[in-house]
N, C-alpha and C. Protein backbone atom coordinates (compact mmCIF):
# COMPACT_ATOMS: atom_id res chain seq x y z
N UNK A 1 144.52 155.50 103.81
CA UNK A 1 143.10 155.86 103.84
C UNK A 1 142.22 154.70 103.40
N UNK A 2 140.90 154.73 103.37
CA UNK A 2 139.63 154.01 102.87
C UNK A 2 139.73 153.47 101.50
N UNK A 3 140.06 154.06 100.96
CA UNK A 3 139.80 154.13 99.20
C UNK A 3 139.27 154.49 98.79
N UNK A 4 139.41 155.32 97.29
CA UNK A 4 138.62 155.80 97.05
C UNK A 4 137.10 155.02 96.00
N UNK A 5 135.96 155.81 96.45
CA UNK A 5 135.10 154.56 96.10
C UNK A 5 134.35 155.93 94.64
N UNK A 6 134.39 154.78 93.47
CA UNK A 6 133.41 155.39 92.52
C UNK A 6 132.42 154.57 92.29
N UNK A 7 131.57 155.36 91.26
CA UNK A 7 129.91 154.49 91.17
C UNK A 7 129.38 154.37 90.20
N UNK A 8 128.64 153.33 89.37
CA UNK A 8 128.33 153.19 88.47
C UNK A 8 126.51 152.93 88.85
N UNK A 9 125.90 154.12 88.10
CA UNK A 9 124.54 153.33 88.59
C UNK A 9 123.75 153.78 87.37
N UNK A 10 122.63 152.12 87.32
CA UNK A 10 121.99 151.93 85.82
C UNK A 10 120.55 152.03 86.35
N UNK A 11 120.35 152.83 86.03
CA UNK A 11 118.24 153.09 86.54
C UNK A 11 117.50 152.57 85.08
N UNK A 12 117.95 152.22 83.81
CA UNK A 12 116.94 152.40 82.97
C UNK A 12 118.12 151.97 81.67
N UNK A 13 117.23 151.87 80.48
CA UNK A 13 118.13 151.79 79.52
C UNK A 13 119.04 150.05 78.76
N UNK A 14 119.82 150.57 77.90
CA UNK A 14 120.49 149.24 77.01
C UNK A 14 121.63 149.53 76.99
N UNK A 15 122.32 148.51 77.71
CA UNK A 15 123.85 148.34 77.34
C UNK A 15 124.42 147.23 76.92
N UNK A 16 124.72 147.31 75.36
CA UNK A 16 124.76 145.72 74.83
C UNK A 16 126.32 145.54 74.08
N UNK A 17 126.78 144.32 74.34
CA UNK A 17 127.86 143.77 72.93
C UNK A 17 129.25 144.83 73.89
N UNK A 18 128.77 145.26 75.23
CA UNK A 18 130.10 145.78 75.68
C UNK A 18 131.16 144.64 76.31
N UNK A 19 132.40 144.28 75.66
CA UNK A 19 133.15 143.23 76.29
C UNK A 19 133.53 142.72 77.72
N UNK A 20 134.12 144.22 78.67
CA UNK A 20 134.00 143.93 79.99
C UNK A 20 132.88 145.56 80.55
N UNK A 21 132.47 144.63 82.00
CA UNK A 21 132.41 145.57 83.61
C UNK A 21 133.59 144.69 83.93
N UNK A 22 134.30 145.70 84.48
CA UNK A 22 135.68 145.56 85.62
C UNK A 22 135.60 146.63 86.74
N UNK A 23 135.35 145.98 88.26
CA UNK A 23 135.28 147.01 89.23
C UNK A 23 136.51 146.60 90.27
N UNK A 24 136.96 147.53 90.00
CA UNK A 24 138.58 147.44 91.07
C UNK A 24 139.03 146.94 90.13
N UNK A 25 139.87 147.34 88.80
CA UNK A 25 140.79 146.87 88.33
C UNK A 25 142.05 148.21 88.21
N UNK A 26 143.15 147.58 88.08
CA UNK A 26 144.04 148.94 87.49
C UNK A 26 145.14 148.12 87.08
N UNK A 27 145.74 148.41 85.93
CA UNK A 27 146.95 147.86 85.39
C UNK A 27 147.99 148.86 85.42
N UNK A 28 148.10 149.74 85.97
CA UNK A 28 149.14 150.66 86.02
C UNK A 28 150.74 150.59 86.86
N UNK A 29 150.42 149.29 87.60
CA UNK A 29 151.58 148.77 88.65
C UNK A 29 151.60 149.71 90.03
N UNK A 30 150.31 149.97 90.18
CA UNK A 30 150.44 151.18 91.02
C UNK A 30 150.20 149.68 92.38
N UNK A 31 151.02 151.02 93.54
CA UNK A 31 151.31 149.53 94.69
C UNK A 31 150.31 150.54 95.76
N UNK A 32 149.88 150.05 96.92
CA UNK A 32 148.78 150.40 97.90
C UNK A 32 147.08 150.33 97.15
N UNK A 33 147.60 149.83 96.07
CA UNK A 33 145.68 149.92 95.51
C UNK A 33 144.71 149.67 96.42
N UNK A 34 143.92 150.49 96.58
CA UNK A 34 142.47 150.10 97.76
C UNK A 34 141.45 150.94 97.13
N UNK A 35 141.27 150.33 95.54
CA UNK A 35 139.92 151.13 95.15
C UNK A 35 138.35 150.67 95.94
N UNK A 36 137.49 151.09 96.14
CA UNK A 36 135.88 150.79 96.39
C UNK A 36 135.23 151.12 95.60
N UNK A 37 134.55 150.37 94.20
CA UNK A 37 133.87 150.73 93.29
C UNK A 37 132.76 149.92 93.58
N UNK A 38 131.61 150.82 93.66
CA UNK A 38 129.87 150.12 93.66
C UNK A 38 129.53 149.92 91.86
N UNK A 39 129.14 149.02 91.54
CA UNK A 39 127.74 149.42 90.74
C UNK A 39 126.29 148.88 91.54
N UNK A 40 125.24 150.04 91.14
CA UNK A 40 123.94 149.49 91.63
C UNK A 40 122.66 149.45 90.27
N UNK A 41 122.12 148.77 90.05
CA UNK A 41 121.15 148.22 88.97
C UNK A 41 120.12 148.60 89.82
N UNK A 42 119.25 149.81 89.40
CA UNK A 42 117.55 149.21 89.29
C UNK A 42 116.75 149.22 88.47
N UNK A 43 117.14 149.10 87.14
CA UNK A 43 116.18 148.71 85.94
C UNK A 43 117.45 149.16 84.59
N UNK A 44 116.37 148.14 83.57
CA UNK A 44 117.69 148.67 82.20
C UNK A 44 118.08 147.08 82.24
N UNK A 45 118.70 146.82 81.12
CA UNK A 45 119.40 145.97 80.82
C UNK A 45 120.65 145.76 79.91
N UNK A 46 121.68 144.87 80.88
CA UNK A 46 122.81 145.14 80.12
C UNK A 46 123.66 143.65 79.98
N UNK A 47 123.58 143.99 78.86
CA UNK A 47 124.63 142.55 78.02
C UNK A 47 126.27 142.76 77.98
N UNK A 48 126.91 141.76 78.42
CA UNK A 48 128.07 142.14 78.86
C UNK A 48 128.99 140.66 78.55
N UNK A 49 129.42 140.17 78.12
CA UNK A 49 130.78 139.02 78.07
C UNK A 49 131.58 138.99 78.97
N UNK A 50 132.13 139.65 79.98
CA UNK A 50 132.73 139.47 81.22
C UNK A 50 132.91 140.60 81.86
N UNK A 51 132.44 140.15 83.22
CA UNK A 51 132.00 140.49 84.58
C UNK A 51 132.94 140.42 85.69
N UNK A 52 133.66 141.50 86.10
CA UNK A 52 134.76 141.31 86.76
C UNK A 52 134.77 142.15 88.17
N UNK A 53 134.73 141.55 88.97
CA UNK A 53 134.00 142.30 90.26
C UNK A 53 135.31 142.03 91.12
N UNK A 54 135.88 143.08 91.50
CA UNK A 54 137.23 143.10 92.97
C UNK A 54 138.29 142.20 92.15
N UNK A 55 138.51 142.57 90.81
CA UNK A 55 139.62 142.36 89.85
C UNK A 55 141.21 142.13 90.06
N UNK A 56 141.54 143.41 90.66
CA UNK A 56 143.25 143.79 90.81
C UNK A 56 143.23 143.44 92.97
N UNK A 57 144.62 143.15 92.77
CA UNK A 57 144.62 143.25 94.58
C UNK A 57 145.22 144.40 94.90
N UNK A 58 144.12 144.62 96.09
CA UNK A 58 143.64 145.62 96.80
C UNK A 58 142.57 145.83 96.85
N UNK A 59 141.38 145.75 96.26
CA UNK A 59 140.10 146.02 95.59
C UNK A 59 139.11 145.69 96.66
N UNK A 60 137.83 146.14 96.92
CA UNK A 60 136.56 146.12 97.51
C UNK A 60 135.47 146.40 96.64
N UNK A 61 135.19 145.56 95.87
CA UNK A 61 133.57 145.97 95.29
C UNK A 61 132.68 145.80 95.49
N UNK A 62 131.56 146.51 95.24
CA UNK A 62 130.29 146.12 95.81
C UNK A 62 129.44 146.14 94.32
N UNK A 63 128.55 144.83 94.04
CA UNK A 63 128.12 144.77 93.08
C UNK A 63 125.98 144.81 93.81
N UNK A 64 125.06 145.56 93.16
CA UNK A 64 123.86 145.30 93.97
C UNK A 64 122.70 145.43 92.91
N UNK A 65 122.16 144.61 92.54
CA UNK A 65 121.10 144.41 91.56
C UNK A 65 119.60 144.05 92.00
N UNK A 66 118.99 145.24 91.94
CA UNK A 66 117.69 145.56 92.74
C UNK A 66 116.31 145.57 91.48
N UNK A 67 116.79 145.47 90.33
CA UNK A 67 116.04 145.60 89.44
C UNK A 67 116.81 145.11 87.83
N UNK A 68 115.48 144.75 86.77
CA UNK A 68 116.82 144.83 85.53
C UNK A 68 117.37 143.69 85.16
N UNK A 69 117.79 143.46 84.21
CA UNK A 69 118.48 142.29 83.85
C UNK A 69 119.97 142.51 83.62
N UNK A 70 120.56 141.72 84.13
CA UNK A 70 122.75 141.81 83.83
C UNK A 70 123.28 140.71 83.30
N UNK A 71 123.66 140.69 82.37
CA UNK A 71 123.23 139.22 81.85
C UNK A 71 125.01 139.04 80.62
N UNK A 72 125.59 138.44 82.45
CA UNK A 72 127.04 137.78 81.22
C UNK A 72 127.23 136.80 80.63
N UNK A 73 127.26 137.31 79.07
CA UNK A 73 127.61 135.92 78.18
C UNK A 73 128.50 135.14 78.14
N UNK A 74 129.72 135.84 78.88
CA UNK A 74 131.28 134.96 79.54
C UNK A 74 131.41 134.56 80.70
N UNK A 75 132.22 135.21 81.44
CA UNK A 75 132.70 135.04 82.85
C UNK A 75 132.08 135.86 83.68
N UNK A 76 131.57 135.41 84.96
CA UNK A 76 131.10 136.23 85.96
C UNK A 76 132.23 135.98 86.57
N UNK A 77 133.15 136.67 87.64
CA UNK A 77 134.04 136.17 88.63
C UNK A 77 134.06 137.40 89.74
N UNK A 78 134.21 137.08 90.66
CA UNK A 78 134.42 137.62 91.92
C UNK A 78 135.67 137.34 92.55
N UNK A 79 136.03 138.17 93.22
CA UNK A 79 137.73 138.41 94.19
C UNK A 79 138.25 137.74 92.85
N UNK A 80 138.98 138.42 92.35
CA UNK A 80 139.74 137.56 91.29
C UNK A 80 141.53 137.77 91.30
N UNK A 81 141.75 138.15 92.63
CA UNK A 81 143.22 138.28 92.93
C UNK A 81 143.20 138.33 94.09
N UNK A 82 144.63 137.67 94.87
CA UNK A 82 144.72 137.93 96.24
C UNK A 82 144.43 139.29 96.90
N UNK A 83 143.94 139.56 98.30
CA UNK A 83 143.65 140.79 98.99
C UNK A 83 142.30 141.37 97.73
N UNK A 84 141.54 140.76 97.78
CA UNK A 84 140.45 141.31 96.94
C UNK A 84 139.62 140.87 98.27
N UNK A 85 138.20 141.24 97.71
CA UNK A 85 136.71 141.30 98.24
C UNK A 85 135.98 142.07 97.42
N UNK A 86 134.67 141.19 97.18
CA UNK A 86 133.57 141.69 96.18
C UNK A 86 132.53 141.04 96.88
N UNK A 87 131.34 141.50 97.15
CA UNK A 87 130.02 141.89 97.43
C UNK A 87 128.81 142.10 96.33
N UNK A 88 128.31 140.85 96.30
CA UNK A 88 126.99 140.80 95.09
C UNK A 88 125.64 140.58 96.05
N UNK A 89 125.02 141.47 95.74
CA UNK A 89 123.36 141.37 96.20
C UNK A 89 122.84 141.58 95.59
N UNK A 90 121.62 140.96 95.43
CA UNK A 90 120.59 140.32 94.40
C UNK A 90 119.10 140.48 95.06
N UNK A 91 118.48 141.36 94.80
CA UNK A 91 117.27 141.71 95.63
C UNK A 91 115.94 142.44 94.87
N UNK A 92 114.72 142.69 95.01
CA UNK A 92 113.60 143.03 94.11
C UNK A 92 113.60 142.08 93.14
N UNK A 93 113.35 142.87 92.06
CA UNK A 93 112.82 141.93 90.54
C UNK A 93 114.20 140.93 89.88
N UNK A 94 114.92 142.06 90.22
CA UNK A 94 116.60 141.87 89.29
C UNK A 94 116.94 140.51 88.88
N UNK A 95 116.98 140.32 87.84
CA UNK A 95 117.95 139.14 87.53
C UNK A 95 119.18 139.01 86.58
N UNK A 96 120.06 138.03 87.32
CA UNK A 96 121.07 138.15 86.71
C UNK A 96 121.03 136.89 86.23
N UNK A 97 121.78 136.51 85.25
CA UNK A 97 121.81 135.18 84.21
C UNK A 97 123.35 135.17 83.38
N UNK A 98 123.95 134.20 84.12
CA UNK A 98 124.96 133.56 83.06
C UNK A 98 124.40 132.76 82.10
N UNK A 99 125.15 132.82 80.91
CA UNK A 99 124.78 132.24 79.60
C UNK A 99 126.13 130.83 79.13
N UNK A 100 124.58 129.86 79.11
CA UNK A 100 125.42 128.39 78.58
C UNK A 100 126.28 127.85 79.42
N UNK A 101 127.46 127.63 79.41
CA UNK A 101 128.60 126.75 79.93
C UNK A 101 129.19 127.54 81.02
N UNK A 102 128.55 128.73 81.72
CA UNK A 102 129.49 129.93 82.75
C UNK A 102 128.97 129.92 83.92
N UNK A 103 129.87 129.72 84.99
CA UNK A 103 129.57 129.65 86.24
C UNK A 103 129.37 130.81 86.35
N UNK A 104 128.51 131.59 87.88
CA UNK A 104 128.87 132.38 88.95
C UNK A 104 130.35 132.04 89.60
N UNK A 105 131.13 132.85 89.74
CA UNK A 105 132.29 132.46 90.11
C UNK A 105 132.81 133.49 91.91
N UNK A 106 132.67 132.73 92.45
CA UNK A 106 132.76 133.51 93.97
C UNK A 106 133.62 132.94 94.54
N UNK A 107 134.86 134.04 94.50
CA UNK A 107 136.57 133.73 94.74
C UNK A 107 137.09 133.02 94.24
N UNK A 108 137.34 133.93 93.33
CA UNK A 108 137.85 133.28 91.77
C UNK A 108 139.16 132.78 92.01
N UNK A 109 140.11 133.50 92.28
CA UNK A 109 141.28 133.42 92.92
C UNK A 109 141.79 132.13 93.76
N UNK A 110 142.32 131.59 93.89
CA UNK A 110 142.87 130.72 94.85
C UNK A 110 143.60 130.74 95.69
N UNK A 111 143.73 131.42 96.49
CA UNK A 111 144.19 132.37 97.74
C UNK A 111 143.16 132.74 98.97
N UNK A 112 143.69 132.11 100.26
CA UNK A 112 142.81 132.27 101.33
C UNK A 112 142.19 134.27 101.33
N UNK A 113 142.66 135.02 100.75
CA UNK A 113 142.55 136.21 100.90
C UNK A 113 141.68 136.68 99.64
N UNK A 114 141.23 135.66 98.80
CA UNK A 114 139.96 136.25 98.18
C UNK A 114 138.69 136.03 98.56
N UNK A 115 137.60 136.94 99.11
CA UNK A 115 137.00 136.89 99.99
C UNK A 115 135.56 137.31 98.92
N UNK A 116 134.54 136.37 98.79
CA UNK A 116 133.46 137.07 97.64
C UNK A 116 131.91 136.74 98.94
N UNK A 117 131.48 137.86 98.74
CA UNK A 117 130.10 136.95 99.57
C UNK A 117 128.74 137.40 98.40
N UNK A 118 127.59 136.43 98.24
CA UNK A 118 126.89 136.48 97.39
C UNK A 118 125.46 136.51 98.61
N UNK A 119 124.37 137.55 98.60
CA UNK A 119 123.44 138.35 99.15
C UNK A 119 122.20 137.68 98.51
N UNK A 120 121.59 136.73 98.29
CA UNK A 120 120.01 136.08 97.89
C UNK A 120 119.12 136.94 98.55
N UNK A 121 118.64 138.33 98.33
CA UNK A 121 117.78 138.57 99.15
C UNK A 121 116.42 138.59 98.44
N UNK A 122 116.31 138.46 97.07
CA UNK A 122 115.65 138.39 96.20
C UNK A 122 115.83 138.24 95.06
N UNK A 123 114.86 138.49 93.69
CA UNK A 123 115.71 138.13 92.21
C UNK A 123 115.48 136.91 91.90
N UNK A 124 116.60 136.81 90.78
CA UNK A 124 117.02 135.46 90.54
C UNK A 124 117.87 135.55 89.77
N UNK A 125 118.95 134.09 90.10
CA UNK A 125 120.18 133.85 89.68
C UNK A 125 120.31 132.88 88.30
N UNK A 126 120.47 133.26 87.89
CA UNK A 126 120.28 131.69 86.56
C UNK A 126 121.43 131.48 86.25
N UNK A 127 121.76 130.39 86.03
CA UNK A 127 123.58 130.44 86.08
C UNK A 127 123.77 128.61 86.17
N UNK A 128 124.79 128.14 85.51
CA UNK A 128 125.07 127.05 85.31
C UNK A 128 125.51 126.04 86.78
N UNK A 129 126.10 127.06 87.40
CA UNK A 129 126.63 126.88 88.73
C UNK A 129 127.50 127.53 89.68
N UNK A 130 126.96 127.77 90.85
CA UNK A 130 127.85 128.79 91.56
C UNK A 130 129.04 127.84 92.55
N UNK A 131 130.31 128.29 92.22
CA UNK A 131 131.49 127.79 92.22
C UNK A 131 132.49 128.48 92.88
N UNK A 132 133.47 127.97 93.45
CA UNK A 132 134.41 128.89 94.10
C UNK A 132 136.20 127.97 93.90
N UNK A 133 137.00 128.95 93.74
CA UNK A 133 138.38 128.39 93.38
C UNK A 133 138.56 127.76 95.21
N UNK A 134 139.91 126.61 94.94
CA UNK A 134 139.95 125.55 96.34
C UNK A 134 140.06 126.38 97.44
N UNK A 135 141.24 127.42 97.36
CA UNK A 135 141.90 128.12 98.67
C UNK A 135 140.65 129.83 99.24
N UNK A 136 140.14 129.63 97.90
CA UNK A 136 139.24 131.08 98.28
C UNK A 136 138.35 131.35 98.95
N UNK A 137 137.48 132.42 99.46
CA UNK A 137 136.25 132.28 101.02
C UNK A 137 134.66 132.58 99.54
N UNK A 138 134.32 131.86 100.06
CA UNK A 138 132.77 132.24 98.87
C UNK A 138 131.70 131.67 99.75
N UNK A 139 130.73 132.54 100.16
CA UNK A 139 129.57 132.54 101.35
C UNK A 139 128.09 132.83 100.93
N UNK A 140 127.21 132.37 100.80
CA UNK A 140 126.25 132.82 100.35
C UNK A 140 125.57 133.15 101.72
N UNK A 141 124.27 134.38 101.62
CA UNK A 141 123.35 134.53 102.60
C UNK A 141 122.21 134.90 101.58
N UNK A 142 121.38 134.03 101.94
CA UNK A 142 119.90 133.39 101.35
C UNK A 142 119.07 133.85 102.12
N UNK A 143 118.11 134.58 101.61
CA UNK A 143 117.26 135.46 102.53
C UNK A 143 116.12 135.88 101.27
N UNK A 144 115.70 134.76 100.24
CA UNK A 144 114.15 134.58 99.83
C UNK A 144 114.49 135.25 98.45
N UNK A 145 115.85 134.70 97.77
CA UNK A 145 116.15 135.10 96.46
C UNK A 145 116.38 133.68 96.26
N UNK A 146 116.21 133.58 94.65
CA UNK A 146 115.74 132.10 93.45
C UNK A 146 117.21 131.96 93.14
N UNK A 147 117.77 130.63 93.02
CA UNK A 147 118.84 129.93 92.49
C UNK A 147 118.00 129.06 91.14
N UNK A 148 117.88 129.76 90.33
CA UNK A 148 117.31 129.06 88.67
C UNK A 148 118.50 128.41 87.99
N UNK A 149 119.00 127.05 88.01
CA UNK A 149 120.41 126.36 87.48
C UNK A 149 120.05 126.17 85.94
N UNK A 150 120.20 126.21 84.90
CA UNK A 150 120.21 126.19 83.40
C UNK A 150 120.76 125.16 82.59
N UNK A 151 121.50 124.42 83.37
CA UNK A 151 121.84 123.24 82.98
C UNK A 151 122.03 121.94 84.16
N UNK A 152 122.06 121.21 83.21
CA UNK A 152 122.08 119.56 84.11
C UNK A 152 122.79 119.30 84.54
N UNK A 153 122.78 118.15 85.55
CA UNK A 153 124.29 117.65 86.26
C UNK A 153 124.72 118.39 87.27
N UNK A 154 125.02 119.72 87.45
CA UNK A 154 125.31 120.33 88.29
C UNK A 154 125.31 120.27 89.64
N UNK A 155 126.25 120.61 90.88
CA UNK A 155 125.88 120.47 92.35
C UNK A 155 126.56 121.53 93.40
N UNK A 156 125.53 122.40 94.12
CA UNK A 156 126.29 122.92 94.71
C UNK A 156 126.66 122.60 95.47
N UNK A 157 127.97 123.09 96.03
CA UNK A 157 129.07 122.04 96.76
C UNK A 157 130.43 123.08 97.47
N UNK A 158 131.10 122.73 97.81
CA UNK A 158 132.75 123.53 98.33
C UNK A 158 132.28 124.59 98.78
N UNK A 159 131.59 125.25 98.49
CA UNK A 159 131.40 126.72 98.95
C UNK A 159 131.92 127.13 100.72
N UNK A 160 132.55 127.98 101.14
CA UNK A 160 132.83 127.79 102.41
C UNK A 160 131.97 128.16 103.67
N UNK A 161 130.84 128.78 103.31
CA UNK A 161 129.45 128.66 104.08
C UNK A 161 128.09 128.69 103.26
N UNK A 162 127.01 128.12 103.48
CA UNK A 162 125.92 128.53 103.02
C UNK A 162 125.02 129.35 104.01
N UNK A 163 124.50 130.64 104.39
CA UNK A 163 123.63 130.92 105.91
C UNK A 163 121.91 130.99 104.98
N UNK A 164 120.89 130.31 105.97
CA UNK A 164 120.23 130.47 105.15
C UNK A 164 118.96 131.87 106.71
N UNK A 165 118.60 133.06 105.50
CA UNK A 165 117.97 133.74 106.71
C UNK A 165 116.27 133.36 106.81
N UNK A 166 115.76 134.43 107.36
CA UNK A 166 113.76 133.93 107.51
C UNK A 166 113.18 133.70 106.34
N UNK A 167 113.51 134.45 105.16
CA UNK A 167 112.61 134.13 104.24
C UNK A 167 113.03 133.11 103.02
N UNK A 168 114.21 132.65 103.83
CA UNK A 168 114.38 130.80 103.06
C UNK A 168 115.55 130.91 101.92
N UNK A 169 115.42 129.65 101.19
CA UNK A 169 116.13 129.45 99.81
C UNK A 169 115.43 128.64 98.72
N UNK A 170 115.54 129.37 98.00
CA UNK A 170 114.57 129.02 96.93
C UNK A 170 115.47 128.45 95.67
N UNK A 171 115.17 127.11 95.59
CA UNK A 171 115.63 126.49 93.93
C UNK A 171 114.73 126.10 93.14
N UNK A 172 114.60 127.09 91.79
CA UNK A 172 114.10 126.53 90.74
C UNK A 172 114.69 125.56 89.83
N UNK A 173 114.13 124.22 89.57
CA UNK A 173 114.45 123.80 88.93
C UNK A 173 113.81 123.31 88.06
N UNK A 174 113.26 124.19 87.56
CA UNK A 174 112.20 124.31 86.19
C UNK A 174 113.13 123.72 84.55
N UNK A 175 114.51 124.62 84.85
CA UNK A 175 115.37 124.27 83.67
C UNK A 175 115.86 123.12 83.97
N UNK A 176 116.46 122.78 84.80
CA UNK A 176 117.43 121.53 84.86
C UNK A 176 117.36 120.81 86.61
N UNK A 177 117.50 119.75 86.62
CA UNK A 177 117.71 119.14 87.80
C UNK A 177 119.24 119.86 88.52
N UNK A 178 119.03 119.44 90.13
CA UNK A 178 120.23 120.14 90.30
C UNK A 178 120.51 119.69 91.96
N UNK A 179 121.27 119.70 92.12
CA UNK A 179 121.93 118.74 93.53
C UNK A 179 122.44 119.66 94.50
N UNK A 180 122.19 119.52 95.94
CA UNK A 180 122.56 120.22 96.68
C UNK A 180 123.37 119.17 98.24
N UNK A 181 124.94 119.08 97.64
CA UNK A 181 125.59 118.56 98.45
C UNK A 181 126.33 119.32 99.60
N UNK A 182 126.17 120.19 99.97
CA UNK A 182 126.43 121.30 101.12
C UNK A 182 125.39 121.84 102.25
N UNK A 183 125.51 121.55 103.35
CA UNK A 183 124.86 122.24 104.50
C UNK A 183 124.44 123.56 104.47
N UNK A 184 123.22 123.65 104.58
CA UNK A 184 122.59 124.64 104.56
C UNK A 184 122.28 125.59 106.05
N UNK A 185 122.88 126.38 106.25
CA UNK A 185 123.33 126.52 107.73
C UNK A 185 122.24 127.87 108.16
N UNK A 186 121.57 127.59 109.46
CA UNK A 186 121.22 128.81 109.88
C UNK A 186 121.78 130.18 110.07
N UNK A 187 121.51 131.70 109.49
CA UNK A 187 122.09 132.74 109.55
C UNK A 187 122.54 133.06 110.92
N UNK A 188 123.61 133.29 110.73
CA UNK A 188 124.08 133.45 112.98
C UNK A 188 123.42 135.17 113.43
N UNK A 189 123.10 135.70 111.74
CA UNK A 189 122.82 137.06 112.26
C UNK A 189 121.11 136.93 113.27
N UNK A 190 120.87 135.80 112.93
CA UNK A 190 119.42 135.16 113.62
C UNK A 190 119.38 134.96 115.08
N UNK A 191 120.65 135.26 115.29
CA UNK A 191 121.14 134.86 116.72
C UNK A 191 120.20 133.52 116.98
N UNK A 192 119.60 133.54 118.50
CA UNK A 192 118.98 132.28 119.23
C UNK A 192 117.33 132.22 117.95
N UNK A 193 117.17 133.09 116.99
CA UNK A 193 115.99 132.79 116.71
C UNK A 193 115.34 131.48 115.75
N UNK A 194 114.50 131.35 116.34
CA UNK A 194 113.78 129.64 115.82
C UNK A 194 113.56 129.67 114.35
């Protein structure tokens, strides 16, 4: 079957000093895992030390932050085991913010079969740098959401596509300078459009 999909959704409110979110995880040794766990954010804010999105293999998560602040003080990571896929969109007010020395991490895993795609449709990202392990798929689609980098030096780079859609890509670099060594590619969902 599909999997079964559960849901976590934050309209309002404080969630602080909790150690993990883990979506699609299971340690039970259970074999066919194909969980689908959403969380969706539209307001509230939640403090969290690690962020674990399409965890265990088998997993499909969908992560979607429309409002609100999510704000990991550790690890953000995505697909973080072979046969994973995780789904982050970033849209309205919402922002998400890694803290200090922590990447965005999109296909964490190093395995052609961790598959993370990251959704700019709005928001903003604040984050030291968005990064992807050598063998893994990590795709951004940019469609008029803020890349705010927090520290220096940084470059985005390896990622295995960038698409950018109509309403652009936006880098702040109010906090820190920041380098963009990767092709910035037209969305194909644009088909022939100019």
């Amino acid at each position: 079957p599909g999997g079964l999909s559960s849901r976590l959704t934050v309209t309002g409110g404080l969630i602080t000093n909790a150690n993990y979110i883990s979506l699609g995880y299971q340690n039970m040794g259970l074999t066919g895992y194909n969980a689908r766990p959403v969380m969706e954010m539209s307001g509230g804010y939640i403090h969290v030390n690690n962020l674990y999105i399409a965890e265990s293999s088998g997993a499909a998560a969908d992560l979607v932050l429309r409002g609100g602040i999510l704000r990991p003080y550790g690890t953000a990571r995505f697909a973080m085991a072979a046969n994973t896929s995780a789904s982050f969109t970033l849209d309205g007010d919402a922002l998400f913010e890694t803290v200090g020395a922590f990447d965005t991490q999109l296909g964490y895993n190093n395995t052609s079969i961790a598959v993370a795609i990251l959704r700019l449709n709005g928001g903003t990202l604040s984050t030291r740098n968005i990064v992807k392990a050598a063998n893994a798929h990590g795709t951004i689609y940019w469609n008029g959401g803020t890349l705010r980098p927090h520290t220096a030096g940084q470059t985005l780079q390896n990622l295995t596509t960038i698409h950018v859609s109509t309403n652009g890509a936006v880098i702040d670099c109010s906090l820190a300078d920041y380098t963009v060594s990767q092709n910035l590619t037209h969305d194909p969902a644009l088909a022939n459009a100019a």
